[in-house]
C-alpha atoms as a PDB file:
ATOM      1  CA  UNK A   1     119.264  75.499  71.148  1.00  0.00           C
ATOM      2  CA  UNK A   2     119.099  71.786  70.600  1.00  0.00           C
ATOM      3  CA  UNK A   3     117.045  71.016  73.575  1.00  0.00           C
ATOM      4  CA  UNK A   4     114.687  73.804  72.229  1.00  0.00           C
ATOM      5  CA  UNK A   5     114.418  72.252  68.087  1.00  0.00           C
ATOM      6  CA  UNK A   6     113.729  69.209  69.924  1.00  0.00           C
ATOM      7  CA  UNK A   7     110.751  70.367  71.712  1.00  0.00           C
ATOM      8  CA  UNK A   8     110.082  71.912  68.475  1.00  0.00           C
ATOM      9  CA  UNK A   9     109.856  68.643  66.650  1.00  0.00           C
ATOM     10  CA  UNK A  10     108.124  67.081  69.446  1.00  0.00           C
ATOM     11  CA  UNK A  11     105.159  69.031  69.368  1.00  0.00           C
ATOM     12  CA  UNK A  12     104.871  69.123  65.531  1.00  0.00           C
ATOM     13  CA  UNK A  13     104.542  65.397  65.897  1.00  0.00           C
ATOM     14  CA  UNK A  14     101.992  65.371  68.654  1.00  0.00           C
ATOM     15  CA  UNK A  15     100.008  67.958  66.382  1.00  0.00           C
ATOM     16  CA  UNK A  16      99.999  65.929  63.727  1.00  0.00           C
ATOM     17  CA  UNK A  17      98.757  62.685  66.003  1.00  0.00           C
ATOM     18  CA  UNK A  18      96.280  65.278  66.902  1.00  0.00           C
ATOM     19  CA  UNK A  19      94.880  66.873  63.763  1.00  0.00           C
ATOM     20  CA  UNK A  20      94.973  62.459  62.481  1.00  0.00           C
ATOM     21  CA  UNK A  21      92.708  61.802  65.198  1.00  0.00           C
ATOM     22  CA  UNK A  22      90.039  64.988  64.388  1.00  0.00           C
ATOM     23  CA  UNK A  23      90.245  63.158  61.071  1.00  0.00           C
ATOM     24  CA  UNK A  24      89.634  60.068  61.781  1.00  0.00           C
ATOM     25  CA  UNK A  25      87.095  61.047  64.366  1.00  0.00           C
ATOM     26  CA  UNK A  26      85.477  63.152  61.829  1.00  0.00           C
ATOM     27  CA  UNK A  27      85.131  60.721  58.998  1.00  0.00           C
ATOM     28  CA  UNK A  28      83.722  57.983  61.168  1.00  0.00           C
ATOM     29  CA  UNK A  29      81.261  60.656  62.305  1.00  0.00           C
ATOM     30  CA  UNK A  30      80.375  61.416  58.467  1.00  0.00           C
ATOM     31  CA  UNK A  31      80.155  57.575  57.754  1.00  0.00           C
ATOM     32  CA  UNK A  32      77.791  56.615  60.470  1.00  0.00           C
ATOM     33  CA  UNK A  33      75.355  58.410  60.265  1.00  0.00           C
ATOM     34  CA  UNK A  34      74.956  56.438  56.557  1.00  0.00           C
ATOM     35  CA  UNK A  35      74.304  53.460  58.142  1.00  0.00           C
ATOM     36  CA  UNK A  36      72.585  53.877  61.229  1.00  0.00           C
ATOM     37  CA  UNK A  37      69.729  55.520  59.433  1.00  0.00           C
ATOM     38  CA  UNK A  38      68.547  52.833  57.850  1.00  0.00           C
ATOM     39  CA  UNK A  39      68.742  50.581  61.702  1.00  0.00           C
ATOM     40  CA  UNK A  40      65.609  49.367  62.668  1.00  0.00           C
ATOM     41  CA  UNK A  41      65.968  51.183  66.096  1.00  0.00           C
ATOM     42  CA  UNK A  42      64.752  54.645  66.915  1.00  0.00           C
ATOM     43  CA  UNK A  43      65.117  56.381  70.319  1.00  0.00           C
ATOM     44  CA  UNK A  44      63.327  59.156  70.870  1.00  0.00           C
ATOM     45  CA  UNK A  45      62.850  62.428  72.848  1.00  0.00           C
ATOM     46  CA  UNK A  46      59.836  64.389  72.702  1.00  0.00           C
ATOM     47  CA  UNK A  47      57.714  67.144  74.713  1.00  0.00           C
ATOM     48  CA  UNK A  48      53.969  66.924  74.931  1.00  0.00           C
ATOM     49  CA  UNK A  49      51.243  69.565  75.363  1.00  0.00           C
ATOM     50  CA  UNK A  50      47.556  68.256  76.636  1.00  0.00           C
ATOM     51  CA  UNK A  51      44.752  70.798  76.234  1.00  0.00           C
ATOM     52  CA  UNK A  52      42.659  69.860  79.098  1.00  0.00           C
ATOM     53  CA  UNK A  53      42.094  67.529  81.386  1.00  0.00           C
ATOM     54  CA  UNK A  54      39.838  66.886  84.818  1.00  0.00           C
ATOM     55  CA  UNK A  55      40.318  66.863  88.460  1.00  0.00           C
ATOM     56  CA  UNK A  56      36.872  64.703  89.843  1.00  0.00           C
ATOM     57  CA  UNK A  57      37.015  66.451  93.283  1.00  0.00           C
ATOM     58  CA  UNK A  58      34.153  63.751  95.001  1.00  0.00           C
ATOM     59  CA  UNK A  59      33.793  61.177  92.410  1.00  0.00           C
ATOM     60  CA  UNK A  60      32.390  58.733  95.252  1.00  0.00           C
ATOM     61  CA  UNK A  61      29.456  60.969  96.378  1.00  0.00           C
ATOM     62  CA  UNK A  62      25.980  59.968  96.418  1.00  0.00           C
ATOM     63  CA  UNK A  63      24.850  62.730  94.952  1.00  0.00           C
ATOM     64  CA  UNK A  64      25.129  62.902  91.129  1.00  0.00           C
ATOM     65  CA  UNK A  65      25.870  66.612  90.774  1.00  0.00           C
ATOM     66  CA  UNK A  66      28.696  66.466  93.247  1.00  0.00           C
ATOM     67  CA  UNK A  67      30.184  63.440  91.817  1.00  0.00           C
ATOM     68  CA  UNK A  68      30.646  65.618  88.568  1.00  0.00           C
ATOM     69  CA  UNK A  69      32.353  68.204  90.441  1.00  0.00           C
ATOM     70  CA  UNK A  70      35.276  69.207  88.659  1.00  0.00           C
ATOM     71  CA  UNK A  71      38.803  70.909  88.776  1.00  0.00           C
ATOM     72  CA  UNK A  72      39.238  71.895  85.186  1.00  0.00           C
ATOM     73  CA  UNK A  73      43.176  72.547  84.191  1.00  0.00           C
ATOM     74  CA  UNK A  74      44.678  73.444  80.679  1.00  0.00           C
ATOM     75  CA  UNK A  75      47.552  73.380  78.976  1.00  0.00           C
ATOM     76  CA  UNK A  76      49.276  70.738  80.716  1.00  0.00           C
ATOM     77  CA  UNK A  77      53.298  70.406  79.190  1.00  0.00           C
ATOM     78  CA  UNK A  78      55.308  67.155  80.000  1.00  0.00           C
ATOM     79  CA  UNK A  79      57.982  65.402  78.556  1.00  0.00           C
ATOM     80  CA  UNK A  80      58.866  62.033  77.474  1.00  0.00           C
ATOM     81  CA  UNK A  81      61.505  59.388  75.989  1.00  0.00           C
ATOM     82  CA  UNK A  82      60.197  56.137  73.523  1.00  0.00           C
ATOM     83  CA  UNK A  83      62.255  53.535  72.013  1.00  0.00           C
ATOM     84  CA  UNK A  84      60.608  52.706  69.073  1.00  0.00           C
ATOM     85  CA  UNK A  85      61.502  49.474  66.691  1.00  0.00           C
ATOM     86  CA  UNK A  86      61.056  48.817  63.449  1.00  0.00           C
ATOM     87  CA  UNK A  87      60.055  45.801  62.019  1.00  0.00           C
ATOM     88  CA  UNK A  88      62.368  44.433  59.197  1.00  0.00           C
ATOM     89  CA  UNK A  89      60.701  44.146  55.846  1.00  0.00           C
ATOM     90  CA  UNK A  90      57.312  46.017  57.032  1.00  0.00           C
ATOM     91  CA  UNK A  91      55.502  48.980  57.429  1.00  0.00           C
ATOM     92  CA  UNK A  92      55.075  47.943  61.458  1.00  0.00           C
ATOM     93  CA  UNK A  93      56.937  49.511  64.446  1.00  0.00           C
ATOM     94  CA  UNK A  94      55.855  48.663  68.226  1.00  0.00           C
ATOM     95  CA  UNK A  95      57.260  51.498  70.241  1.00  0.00           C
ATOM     96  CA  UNK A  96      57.712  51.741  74.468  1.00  0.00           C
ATOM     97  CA  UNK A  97      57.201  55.366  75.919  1.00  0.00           C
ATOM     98  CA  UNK A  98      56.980  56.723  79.240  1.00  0.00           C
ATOM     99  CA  UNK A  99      56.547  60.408  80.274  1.00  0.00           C
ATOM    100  CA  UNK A 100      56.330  62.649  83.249  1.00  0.00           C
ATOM    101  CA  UNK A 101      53.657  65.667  83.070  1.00  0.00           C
ATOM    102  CA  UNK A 102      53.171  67.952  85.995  1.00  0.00           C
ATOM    103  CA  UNK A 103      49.857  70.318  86.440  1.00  0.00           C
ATOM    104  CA  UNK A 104      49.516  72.687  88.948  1.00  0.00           C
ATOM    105  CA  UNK A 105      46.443  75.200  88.905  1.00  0.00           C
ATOM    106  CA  UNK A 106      45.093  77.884  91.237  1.00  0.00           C
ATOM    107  CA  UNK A 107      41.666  77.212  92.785  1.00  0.00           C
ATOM    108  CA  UNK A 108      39.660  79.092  94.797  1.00  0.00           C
ATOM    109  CA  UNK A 109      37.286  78.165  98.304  1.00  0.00           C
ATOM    110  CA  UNK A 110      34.347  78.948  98.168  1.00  0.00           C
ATOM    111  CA  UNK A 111      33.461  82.461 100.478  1.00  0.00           C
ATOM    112  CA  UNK A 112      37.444  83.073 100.753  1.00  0.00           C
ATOM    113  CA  UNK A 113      40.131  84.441  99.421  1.00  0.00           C
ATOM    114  CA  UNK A 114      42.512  81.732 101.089  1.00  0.00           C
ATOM    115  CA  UNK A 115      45.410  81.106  98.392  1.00  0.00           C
ATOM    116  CA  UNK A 116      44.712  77.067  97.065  1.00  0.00           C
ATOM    117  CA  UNK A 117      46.840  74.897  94.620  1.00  0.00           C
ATOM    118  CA  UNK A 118      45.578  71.837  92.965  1.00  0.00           C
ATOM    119  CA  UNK A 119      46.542  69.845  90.443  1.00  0.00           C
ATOM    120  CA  UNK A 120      48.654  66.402  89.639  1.00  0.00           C
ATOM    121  CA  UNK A 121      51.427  64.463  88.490  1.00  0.00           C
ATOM    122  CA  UNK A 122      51.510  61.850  85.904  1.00  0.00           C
ATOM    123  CA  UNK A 123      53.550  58.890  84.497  1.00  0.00           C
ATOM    124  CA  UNK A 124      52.084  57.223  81.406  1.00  0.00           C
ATOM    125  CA  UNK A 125      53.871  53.898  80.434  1.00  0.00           C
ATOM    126  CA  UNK A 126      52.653  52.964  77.024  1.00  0.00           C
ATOM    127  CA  UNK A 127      53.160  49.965  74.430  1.00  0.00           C
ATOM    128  CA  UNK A 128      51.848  51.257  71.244  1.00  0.00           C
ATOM    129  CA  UNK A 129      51.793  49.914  67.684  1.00  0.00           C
ATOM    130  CA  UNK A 130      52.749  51.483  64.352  1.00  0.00           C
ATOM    131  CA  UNK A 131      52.013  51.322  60.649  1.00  0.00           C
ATOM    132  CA  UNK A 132      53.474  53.506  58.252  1.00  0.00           C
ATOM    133  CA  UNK A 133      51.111  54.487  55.808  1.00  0.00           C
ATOM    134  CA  UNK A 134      52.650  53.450  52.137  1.00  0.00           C
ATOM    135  CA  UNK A 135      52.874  57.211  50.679  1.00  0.00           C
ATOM    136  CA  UNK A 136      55.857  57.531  52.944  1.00  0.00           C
ATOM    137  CA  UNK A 137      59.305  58.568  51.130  1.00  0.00           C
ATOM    138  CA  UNK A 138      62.600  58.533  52.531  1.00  0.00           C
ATOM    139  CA  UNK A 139      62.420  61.762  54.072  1.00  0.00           C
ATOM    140  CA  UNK A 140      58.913  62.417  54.406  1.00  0.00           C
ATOM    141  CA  UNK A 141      56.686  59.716  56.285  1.00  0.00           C
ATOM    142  CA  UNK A 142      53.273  59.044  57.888  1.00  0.00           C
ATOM    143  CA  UNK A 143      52.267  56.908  60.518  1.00  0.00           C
ATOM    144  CA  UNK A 144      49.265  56.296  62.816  1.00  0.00           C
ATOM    145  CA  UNK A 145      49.084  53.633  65.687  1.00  0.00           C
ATOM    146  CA  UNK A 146      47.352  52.973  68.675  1.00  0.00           C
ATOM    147  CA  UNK A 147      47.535  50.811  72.183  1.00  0.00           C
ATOM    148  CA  UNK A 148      47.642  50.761  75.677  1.00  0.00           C
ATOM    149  CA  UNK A 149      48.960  52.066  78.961  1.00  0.00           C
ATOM    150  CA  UNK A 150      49.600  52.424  82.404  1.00  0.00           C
ATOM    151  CA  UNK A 151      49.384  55.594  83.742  1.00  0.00           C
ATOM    152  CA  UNK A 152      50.338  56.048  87.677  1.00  0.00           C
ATOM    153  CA  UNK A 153      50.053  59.152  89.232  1.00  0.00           C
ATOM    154  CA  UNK A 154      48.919  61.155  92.143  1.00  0.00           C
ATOM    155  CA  UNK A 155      47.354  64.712  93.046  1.00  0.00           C
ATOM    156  CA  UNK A 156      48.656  67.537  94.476  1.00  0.00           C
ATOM    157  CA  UNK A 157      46.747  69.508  96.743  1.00  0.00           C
ATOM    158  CA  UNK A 158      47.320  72.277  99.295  1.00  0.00           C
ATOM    159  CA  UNK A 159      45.567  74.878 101.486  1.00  0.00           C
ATOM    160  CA  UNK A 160      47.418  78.164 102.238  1.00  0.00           C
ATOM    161  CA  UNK A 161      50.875  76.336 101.594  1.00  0.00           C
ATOM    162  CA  UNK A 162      49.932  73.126 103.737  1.00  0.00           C
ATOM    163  CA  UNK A 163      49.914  69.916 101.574  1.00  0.00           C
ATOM    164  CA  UNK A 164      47.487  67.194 101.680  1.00  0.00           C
ATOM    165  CA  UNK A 165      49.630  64.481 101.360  1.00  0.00           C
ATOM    166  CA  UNK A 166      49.558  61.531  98.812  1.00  0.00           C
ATOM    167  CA  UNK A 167      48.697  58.494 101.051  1.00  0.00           C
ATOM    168  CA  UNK A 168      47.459  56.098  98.043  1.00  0.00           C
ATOM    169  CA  UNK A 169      47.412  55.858  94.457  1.00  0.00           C
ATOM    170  CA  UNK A 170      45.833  53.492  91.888  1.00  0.00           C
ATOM    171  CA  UNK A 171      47.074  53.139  88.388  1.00  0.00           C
ATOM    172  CA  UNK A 172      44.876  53.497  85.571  1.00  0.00           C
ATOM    173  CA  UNK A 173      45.067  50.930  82.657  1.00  0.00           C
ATOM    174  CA  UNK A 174      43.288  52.433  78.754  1.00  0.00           C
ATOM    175  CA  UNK A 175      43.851  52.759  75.459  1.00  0.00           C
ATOM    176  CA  UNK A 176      45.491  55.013  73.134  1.00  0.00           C
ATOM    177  CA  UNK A 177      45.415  56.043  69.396  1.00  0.00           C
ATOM    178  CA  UNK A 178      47.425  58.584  67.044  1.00  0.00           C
ATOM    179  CA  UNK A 179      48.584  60.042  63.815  1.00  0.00           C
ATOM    180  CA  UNK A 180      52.321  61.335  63.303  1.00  0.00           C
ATOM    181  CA  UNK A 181      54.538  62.846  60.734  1.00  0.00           C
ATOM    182  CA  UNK A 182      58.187  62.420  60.446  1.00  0.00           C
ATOM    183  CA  UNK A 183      60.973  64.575  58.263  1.00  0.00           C
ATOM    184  CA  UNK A 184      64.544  62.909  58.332  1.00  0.00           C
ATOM    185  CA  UNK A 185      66.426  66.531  57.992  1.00  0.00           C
ATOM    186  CA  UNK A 186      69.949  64.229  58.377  1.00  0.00           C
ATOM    187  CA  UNK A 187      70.884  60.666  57.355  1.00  0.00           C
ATOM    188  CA  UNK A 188      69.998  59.716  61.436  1.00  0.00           C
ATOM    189  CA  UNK A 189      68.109  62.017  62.558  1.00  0.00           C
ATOM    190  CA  UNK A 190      64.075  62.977  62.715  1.00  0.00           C
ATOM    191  CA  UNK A 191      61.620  65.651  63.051  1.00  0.00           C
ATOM    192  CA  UNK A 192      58.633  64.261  64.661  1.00  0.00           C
ATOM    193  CA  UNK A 193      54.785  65.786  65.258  1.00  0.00           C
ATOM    194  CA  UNK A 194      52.275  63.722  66.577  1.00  0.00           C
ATOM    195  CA  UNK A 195      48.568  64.109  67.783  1.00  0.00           C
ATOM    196  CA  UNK A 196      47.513  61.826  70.309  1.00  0.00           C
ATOM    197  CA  UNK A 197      44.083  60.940  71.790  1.00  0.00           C
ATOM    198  CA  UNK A 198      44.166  59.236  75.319  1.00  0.00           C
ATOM    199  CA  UNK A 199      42.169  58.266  77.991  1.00  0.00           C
ATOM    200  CA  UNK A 200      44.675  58.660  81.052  1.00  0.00           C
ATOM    201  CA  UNK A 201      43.233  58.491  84.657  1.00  0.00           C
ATOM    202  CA  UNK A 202      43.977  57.374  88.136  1.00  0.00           C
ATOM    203  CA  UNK A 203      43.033  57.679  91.299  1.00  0.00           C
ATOM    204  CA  UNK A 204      44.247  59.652  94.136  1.00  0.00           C
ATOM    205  CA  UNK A 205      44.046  59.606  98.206  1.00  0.00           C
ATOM    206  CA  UNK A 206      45.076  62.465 100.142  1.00  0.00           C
ATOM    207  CA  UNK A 207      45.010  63.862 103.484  1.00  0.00           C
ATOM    208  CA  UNK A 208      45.949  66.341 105.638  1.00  0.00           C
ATOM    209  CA  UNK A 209      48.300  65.620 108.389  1.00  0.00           C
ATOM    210  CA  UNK A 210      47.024  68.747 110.477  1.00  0.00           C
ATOM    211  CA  UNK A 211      43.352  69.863 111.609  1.00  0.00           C
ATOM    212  CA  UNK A 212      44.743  73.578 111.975  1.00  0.00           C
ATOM    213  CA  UNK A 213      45.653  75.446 108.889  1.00  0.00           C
ATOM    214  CA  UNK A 214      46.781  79.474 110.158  1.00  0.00           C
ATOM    215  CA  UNK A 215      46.482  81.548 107.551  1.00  0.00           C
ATOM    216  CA  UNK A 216      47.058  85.561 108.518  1.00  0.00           C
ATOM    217  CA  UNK A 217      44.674  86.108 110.673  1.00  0.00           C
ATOM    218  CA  UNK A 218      42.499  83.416 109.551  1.00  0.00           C
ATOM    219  CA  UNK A 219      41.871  79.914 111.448  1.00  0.00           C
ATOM    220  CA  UNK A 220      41.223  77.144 108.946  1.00  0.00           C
ATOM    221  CA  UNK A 221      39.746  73.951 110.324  1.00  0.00           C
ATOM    222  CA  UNK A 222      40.147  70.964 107.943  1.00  0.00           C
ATOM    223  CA  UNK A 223      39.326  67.264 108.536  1.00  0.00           C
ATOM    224  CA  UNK A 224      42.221  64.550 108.662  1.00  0.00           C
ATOM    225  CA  UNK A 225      40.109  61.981 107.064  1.00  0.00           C
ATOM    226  CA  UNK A 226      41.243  60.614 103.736  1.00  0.00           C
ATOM    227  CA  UNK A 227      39.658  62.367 100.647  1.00  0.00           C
ATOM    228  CA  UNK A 228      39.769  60.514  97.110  1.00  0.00           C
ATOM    229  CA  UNK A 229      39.672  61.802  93.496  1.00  0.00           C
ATOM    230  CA  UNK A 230      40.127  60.715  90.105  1.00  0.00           C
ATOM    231  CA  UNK A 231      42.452  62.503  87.626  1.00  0.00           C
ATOM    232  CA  UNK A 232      41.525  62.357  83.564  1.00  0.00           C
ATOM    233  CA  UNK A 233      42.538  63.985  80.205  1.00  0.00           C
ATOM    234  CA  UNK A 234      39.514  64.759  78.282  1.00  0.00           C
ATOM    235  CA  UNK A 235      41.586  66.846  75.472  1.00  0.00           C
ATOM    236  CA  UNK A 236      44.309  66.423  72.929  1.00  0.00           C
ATOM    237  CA  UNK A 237      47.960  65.907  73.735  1.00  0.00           C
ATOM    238  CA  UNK A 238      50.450  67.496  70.750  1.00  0.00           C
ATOM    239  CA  UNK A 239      53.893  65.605  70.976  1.00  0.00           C
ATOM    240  CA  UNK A 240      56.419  67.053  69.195  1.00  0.00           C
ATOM    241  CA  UNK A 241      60.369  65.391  69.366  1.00  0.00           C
ATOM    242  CA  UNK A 242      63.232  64.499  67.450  1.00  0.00           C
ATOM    243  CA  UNK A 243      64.343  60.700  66.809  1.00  0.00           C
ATOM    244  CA  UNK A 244      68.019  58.925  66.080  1.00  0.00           C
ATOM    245  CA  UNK A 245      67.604  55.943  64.283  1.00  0.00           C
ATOM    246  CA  UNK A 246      70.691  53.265  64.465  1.00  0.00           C
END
């Protein structure tokens, strides 16, 4: 009996330790947020939606109409991370993003019915600036900005399931400019919805590792030779994300 009201008290007291932790825990989670709010560092997380952009299929060709030959894709989703900081004093942020968008579209050869896949992957790395227009409130605020980026990438092409490698890639260096709203919905966190206008391309060199390519009962001769294109956006990209400020 005494070993047992021992236990007893035991874990009474280790409940107690525990509930005075949650506490503690819980009020330093309440205060926080007070403060980092008004920090002058946001990180943020956001997905993206561009509404078109270009595959230029032989943008080296002699003739003009083939070099405007085109693989048209839409509704291209990515996502992305910035760190954005505020400047102390001002209505100027400089913010570093990068983000990862994948497009992958069905095309068709011409006189077949052979199954093709074309399309890209992109990495825009971009250094933009901000100013907060002065209507702004606490909760409720405006922004546009504008800069420049990298954006690295390569495309992805394939013939009845058989890849044309990636053998080379060149980065693509342009500008960038947007507009933004942001609704702080708690003391450290933000709603975010931004439309962006940018002029992201690269350049691409693939080729096929094969000259075969057996599809059913179908022989498919292709050429091992190196084949460039150039990827672009010609449409807008919708960002939408959510920000913690510290």
């Amino acid at each position: 009996m005494k070993t047992s009201g021992m236990s007893s008290t035991g874990n009474d007291r280790r409940r107690g330790k525990g509930v005075g932790l949650l506490l503690v825990a819980a009020a330093v989670l309440a205060v926080s947020p007070l403060h980092a709010g008004d920090g002058p560092i946001s990180v943020i997380l956001k997905g993206n939606l561009t509404t078109s952009s270009l595959i230029y299929v032989t943008p080296e060709a002699v003739d003009p109409v083939a070099q405007g030959n085109t693989f048209d894709l839409t509704g291209t989703f990515g996502y992305g991370a910035e760190v954005r900081y505020r400047i102390p004093e001002t209505s100027l942020a400089l913010g570093l993003s990068a983000d990862y968008i994948r497009s992958r579209g069905a095309a068709s050869l011409s006189g077949t019915t052979i199954p093709t896949q074309d399309g890209y992957t992109a990495i825009p790395v971009e250094v933009t600036g901000y100013f907060i227009i002065p209507l702004s409130t606490e909760s409720f605020g405006v922004y546009m900005g504008g800069g420049a980026g990298m954006y690295f990438g390569n495309r992805t092409y394939s013939l009845a399931g058989v890849e044309a490698a990636s053998v080379q890639n060149t980065p693509g260096f342009a500008i960038h400019v947007l507009g933004g709203i942001s609704y702080r919905f708690l003391n450290s966190f933000q709603g975010l919805f931004e439309m962006k206008f940018r002029d992201l391309q690269f350049e691409s060199v693939n080729a096929f590792n094969t000259r075969v390519i057996r599809y059913q009962d179908t022989i498919i001769n292709v050429s091992t030779q190196p084949f460039k294109s150039r990827v672009e956006t010609d449409g807008i990209i919708f960002q939408i994300g959510i920000a913690y400020t510290f």
